[in-house]
Protein backbone atom coordinates (compact mmCIF):
# COMPACT_ATOMS: atom_id res chain seq x y z
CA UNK A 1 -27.94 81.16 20.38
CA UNK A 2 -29.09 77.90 21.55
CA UNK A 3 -32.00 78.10 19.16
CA UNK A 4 -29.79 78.35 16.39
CA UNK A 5 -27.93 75.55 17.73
CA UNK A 6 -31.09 73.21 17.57
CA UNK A 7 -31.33 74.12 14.31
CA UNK A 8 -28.47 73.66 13.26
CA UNK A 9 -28.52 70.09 14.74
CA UNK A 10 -31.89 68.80 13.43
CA UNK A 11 -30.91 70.10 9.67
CA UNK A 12 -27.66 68.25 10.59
CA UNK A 13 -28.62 64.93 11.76
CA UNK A 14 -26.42 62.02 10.88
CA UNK A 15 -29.77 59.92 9.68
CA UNK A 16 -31.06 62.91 7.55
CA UNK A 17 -27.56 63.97 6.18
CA UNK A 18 -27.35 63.16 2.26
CA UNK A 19 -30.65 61.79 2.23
CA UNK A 20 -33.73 62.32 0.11
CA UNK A 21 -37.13 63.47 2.49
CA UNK A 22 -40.07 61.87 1.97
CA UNK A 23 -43.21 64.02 2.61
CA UNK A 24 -46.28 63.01 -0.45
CA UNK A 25 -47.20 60.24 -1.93
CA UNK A 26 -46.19 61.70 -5.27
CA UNK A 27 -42.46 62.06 -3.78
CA UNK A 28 -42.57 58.04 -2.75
CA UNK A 29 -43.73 57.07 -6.54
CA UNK A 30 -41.37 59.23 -7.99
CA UNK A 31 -38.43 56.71 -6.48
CA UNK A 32 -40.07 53.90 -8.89
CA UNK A 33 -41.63 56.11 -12.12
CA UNK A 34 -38.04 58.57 -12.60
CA UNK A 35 -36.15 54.97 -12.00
CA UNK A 36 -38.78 52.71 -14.91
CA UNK A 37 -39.39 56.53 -16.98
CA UNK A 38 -36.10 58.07 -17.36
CA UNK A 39 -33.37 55.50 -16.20
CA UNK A 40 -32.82 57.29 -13.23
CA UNK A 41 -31.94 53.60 -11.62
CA UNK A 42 -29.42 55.60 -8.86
CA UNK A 43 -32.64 56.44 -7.08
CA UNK A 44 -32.90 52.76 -6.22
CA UNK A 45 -29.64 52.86 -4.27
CA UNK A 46 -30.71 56.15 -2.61
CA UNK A 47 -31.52 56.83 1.43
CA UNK A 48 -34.88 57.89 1.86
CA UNK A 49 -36.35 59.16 5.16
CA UNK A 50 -40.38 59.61 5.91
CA UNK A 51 -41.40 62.67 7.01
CA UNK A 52 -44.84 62.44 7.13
CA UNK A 53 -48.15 60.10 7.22
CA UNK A 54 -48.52 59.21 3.59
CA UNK A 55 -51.80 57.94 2.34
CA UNK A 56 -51.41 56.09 -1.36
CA UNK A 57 -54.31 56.56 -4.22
CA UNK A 58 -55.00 52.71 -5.79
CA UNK A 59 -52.96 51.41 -8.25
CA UNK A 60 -49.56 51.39 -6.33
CA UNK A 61 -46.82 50.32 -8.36
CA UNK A 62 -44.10 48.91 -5.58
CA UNK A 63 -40.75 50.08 -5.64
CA UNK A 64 -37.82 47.88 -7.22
CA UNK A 65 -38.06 45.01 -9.80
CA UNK A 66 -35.58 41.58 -10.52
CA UNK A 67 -34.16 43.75 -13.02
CA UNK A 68 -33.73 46.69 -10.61
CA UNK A 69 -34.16 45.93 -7.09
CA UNK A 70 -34.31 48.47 -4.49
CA UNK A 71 -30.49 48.21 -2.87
CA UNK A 72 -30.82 51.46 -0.96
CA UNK A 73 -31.84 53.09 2.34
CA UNK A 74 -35.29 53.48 3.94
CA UNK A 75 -36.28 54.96 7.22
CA UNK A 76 -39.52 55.39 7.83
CA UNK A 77 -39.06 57.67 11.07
CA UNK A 78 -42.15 55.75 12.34
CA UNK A 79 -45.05 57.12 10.29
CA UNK A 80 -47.76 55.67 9.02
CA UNK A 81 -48.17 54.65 5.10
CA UNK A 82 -52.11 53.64 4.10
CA UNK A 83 -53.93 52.59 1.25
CA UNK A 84 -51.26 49.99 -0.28
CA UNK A 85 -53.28 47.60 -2.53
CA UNK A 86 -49.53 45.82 -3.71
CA UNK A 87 -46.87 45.71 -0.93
CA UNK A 88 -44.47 48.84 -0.62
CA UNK A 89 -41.52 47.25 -2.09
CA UNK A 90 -41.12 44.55 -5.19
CA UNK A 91 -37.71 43.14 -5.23
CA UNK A 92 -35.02 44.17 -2.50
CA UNK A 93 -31.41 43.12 -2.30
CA UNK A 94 -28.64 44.97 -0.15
CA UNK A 95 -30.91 47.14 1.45
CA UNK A 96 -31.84 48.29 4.77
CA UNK A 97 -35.58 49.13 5.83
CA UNK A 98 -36.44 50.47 8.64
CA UNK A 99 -38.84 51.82 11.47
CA UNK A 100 -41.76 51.48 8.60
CA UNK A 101 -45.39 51.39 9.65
CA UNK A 102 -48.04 50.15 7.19
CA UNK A 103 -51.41 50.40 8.23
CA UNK A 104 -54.56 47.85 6.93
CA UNK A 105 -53.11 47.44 3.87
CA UNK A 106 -55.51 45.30 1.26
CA UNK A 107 -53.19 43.50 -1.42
CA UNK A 108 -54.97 40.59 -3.54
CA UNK A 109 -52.52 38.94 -6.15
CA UNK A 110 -53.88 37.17 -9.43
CA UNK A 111 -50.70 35.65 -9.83
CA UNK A 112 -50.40 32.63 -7.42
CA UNK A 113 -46.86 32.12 -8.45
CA UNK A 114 -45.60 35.29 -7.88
CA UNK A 115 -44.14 35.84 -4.33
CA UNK A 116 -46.04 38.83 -2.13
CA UNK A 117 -45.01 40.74 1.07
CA UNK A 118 -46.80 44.08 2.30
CA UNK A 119 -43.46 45.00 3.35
CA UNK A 120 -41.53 43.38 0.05
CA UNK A 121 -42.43 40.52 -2.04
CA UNK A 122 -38.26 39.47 -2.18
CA UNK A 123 -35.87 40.54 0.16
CA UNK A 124 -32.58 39.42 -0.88
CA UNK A 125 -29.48 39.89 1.21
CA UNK A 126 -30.70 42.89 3.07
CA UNK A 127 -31.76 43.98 6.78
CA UNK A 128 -35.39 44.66 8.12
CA UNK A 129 -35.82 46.38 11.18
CA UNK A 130 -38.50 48.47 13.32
CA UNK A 131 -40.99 47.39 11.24
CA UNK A 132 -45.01 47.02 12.07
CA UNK A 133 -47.51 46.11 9.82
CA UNK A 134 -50.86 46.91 11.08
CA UNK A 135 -53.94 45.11 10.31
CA UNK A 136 -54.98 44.07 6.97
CA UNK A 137 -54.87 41.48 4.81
CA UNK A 138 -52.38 39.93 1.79
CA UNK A 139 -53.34 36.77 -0.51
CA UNK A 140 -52.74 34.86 -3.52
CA UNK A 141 -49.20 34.51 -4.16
CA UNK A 142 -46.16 30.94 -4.48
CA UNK A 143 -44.74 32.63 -1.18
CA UNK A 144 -46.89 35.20 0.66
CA UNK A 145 -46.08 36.93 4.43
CA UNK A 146 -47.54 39.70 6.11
CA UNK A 147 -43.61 41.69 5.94
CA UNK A 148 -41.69 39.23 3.54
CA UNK A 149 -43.32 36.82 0.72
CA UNK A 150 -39.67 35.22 -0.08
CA UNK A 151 -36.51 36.08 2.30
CA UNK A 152 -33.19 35.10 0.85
CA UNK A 153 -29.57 34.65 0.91
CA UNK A 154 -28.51 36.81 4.33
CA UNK A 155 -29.93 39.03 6.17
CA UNK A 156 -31.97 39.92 9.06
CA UNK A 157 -35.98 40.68 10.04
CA UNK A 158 -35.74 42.02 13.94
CA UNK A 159 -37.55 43.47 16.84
CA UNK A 160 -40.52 43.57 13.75
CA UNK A 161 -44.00 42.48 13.61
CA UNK A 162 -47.38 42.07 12.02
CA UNK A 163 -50.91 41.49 12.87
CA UNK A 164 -52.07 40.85 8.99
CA UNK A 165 -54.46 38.11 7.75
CA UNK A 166 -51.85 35.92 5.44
CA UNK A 167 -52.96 33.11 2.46
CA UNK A 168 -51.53 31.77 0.00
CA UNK A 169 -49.52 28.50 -1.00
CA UNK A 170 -46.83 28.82 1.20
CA UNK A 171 -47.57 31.32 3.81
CA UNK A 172 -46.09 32.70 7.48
CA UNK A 173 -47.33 35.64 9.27
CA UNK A 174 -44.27 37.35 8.82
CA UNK A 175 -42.02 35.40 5.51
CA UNK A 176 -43.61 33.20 3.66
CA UNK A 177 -40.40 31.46 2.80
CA UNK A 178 -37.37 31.73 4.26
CA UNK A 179 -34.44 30.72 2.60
CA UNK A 180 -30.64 31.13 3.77
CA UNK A 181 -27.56 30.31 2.31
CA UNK A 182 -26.10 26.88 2.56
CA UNK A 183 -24.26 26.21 6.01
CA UNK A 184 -21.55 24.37 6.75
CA UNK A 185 -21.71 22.41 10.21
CA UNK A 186 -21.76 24.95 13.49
CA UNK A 187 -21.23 27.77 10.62
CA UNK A 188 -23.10 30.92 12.07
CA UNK A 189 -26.29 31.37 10.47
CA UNK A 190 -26.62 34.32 8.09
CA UNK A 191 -30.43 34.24 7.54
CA UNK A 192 -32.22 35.32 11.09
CA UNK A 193 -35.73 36.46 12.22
CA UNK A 194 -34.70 37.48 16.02
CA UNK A 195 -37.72 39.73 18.11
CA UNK A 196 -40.39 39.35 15.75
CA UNK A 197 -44.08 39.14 16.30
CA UNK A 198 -47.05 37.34 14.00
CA UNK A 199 -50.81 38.29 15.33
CA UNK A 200 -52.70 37.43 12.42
CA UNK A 201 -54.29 34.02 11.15
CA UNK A 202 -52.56 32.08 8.24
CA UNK A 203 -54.01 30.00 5.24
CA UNK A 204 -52.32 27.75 3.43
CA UNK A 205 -50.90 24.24 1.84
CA UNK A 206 -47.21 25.10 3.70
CA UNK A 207 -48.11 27.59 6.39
CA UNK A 208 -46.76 28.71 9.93
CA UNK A 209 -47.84 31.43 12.41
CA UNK A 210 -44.55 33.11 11.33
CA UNK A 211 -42.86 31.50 8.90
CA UNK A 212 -44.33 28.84 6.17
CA UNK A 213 -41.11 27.17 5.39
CA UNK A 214 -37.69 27.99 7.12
CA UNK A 215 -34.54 26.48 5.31
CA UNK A 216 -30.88 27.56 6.71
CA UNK A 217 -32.93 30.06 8.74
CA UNK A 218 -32.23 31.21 12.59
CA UNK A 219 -34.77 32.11 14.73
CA UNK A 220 -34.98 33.25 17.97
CA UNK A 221 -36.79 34.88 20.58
CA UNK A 222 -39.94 34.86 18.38
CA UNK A 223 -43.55 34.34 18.81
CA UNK A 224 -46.57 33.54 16.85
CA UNK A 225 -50.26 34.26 17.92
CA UNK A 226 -52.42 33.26 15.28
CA UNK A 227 -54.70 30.82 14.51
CA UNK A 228 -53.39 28.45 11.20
CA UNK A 229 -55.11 26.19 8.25
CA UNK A 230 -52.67 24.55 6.32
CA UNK A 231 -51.73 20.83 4.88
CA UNK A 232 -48.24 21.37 6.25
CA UNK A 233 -48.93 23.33 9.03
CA UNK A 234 -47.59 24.45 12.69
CA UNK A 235 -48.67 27.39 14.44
CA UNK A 236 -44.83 28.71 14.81
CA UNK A 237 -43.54 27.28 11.29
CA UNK A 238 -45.10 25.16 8.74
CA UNK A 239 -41.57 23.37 7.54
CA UNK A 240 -38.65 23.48 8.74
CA UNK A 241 -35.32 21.65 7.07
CA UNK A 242 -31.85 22.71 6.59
CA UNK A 243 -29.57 23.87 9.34
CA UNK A 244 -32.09 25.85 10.62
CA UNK A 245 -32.54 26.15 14.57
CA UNK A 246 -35.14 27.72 16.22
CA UNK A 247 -34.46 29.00 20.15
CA UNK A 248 -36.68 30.72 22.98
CA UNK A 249 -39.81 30.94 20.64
CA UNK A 250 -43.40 30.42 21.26
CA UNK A 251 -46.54 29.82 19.20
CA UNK A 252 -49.93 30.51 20.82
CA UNK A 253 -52.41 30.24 17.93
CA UNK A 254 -54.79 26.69 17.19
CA UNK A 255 -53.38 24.37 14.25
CA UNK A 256 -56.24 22.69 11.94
CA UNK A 257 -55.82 20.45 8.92
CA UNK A 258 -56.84 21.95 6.07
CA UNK A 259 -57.01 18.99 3.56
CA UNK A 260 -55.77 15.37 3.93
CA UNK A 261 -53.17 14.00 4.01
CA UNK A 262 -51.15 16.46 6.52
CA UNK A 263 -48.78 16.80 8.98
CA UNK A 264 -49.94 19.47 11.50
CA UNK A 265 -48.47 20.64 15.21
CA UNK A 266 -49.28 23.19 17.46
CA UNK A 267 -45.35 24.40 16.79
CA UNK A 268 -43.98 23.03 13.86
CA UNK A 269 -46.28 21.01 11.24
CA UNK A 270 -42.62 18.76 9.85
CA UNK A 271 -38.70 19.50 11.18
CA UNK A 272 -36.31 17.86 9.08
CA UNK A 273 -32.43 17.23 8.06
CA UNK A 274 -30.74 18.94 10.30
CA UNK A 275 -32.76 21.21 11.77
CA UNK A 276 -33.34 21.69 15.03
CA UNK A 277 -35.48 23.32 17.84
CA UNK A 278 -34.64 23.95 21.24
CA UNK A 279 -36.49 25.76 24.74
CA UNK A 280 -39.45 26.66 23.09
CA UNK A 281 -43.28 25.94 23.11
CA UNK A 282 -46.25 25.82 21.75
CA UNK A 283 -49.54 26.53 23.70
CA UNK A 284 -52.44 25.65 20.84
CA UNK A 285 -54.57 22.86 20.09
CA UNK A 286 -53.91 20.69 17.17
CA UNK A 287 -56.63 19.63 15.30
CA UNK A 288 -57.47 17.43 11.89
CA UNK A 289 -61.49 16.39 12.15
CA UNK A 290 -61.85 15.73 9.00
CA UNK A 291 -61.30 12.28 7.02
CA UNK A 292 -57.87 11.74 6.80
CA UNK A 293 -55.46 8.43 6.14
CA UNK A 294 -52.24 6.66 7.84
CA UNK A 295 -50.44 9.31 6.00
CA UNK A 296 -50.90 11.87 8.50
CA UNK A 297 -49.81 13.08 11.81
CA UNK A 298 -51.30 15.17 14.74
CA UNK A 299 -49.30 16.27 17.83
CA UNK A 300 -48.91 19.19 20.39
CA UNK A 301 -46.18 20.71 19.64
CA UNK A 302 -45.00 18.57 16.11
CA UNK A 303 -47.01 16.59 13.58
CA UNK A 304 -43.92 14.97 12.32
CA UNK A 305 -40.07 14.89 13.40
CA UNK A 306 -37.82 13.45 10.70
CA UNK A 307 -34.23 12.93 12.93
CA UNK A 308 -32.07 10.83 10.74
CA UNK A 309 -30.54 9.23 14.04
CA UNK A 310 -29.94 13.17 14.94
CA UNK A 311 -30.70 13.40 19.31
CA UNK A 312 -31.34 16.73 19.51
CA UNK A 313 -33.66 17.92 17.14
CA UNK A 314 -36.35 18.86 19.43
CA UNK A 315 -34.65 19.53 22.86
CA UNK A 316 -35.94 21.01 25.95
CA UNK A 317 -39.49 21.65 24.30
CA UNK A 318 -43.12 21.77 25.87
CA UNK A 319 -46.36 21.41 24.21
CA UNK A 320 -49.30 22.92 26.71
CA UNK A 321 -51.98 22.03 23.99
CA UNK A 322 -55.80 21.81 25.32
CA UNK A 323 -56.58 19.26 22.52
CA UNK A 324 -54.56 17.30 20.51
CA UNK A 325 -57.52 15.43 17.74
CA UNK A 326 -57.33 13.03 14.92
CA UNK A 327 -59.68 10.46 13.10
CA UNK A 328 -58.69 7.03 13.70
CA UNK A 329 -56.02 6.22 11.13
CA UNK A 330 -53.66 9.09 11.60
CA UNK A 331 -50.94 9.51 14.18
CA UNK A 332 -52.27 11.45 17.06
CA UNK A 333 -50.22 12.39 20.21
CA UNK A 334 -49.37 14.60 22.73
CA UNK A 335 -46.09 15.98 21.46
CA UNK A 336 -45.20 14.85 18.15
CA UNK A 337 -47.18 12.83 15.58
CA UNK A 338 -44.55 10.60 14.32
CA UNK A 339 -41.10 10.91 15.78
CA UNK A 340 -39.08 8.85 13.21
CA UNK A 341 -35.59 7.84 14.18
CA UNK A 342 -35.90 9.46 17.97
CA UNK A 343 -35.21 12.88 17.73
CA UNK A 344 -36.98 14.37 21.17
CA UNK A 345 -34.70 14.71 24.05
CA UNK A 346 -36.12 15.99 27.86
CA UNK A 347 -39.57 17.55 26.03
CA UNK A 348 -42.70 17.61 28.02
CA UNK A 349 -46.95 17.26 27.56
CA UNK A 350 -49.06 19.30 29.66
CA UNK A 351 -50.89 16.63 32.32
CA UNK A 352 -54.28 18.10 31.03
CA UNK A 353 -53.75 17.83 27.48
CA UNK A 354 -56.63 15.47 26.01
CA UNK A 355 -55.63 13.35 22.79
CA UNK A 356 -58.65 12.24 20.67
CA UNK A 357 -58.40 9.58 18.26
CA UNK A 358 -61.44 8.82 15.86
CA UNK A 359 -63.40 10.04 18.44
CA UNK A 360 -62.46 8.27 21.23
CA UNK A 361 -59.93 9.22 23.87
CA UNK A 362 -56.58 8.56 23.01
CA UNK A 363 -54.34 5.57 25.71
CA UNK A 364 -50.66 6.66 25.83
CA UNK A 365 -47.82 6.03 27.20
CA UNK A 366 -45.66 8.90 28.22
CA UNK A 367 -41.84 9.12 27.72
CA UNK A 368 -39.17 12.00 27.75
CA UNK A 369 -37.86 9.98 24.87
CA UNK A 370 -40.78 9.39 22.68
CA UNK A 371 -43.57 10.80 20.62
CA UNK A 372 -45.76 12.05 23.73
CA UNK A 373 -42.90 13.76 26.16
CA UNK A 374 -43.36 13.23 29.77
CA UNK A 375 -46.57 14.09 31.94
CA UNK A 376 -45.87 17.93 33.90
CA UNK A 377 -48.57 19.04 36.25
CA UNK A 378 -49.27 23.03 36.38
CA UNK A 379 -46.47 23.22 39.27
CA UNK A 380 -44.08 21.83 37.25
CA UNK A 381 -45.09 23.51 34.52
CA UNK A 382 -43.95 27.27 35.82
CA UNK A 383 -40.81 25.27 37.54
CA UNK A 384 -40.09 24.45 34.20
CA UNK A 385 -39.96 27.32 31.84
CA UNK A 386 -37.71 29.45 34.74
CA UNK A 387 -35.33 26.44 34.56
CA UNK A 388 -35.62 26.44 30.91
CA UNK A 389 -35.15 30.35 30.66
CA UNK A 390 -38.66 30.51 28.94
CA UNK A 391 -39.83 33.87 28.99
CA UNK A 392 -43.31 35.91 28.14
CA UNK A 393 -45.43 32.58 29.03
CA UNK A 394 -48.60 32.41 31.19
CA UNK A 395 -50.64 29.42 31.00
């Protein structure tokens, strides 16, 4: 009897009931080919569930176009999907994807307008969660990430992450752009990337350890760990504008300037309009050694903050960068390059953190109020993140 009863209950299961099982690679293709062959396009709004390791043969054609996006269900009951060479999904909108785990997937793109993701190369309006990308690599694209290439409208990337090597022009180690709907003032933000991991190095002219550019966009409680070459370039976001806000988030990774002129930071490479970023910090060097011009800017934690008389667009930051390096005519210093219009309210500098200008070491002046952020010794340093409510850090 109670063998029956199991049974009964897996065949049952709320997330398997009146979905299609997913067990071949011919039975994942088939969602795309019966949809483009026969005009079967109800098999985009379908819920799919993995039940099995699935290893692709080349010439992957993803699943959902512009014309016909993917607005269904996916769960990929955490097994493993290899061989992509073009990320799983084209165009999503409406859907939900979850507990998917792609594994050294190698996608190159001839198209360098063309938006790519290994997860999705658009997500529009729909939630990601669960998901893991594994190793490998994704280039080429006009907004490339290791999950998302463009994420739009609303919607939600959580407790996700990926350890893929990301280039392209606008690049992020998870979304290469991220892209909300217009807020009003204090309006809840309906674009987030909450819990979310980046591991792998980014390349690019806009490029961030997890996001290249973040309009309207909340995130939170997010790190970023690699290393990133860009011309607009932080290690936890390349730009940020919009009524975006960014809380509890870290970046670990080294920033270098790709090509000059640049704004780089070991957190954010520009923050604009009426964004904002508040308790986190970056813990990477910052570094532009080659020739550059009075057009750009080197610091810790931002290369440039753009307030528009706005006090509290970076709050309650730190910047524990090793190096912070310039040549002689750019703006080089401990916390933010250029801090137009104030804009940095109670942020800190590491004591140890060396500036180098043209070669020489940097004189400055520290200030809570100004570009640098005030001097904190490696007591104050762990005094501060508990205060803060910091978490995951160790120096």
């Amino acid at each position: 009897m109670l063998t029956f009863v199991l049974i009964m209950l897996a065949l049952f299961t709320p997330a398997e009931s009146g979905a299609i099982l997913i067990s071949s690679a011919q039975e994942l293709s088939d969602i795309q080919r019966l949809a483009e062959r026969d005009g079967r396009v109800e098999l985009l709004q379908g819920r799919y569930v993995l039940t099995a390791d699935i290893d692709l043969p080349p010439g992957w054609i993803p699943i959902g176009c512009a014309g016909h996006p993917f607005a269904g269900e996916f769960d990929g009951r955490g097994y493993i999907i290899r061989g992509l060479d073009m990320g799983l999904f084209g165009y999503v909108q409406d859907a939900k994807i979850s507990n998917v785990i792609i594994q050294d997937a190698q996608i190159k793109l001839e198209d360098e307008n063309a938006p790519a993701g290994i997860l999705a190369a658009v997500a529009v309006d729909s939630i990601i969660e669960n998901v893991a990308i594994k190793g490998g690599s994704i280039s080429g694209g006009g907004e490339v990430g290791g999950i998302v290439g463009l994420f739009q409208g609303s919607g939600r990337i959580a407790d996700s992450k990926s350890s893929a090597v990301v280039e392209g022009t606008t690049a992020g180690g998870i979304a290469g752009k991220a892209h909300g709907h217009e807020l009003k003032t204090n309006a809840k933000h309906k674009l987030e990337i909450v819990r979310t991991m980046a591991y792998g190095n980014v390349q690019g002219q806009t490029a961030g350890g997890l996001v290249g550019e973040g309009i309207d966009l909340l995130a939170e409680a997010s790190a970023a760990y690699g290393d990133v070459h860009g011309i607009m370039a932080g290690g936890f976001v390349g730009r940020l504008t919009g009524n975006s806000r960014v809380i509890h988030s870290y970046a670990r990774g080294d920033v270098f300037l790709a090509k000059n002129p640049g704004f780089i930071g070991g957190f954010v490479g520009e923050v604009s309009g009426g964004a904002c970023i508040e308790f986190s910090f970056s813990a990477g060097s910052a570094v532009a050694d080659i020739c550059c011009d009075n057009k750009t800017a080197v610091g810790g934690f931002a290369g440039a903050i753009c307030a528009k008389g706005q006090p509290t667009t970076v709050t309650h930051c730190l910047s524990f960068a090793p190096w912070v390096v310039g040549p002689t005519d750019a703006y080089v210093h401990r916390f933010a390059g250029i801090a137009l219009d104030g804009g940095v309210n109670g942020c800190f500098a590491l004591l140890g953190s060396v500036v180098v200008q043209g070669g020489v070491v940097a004189h400055v002046l520290p200030s809570a109020f100004s570009n640098d952020g005030a001097d904190m010794s490696n007591a104050q340093v762990e005094d501060t993140i508990g205060r803060l409510g910091l978490r995951n850090f160790s120096l």
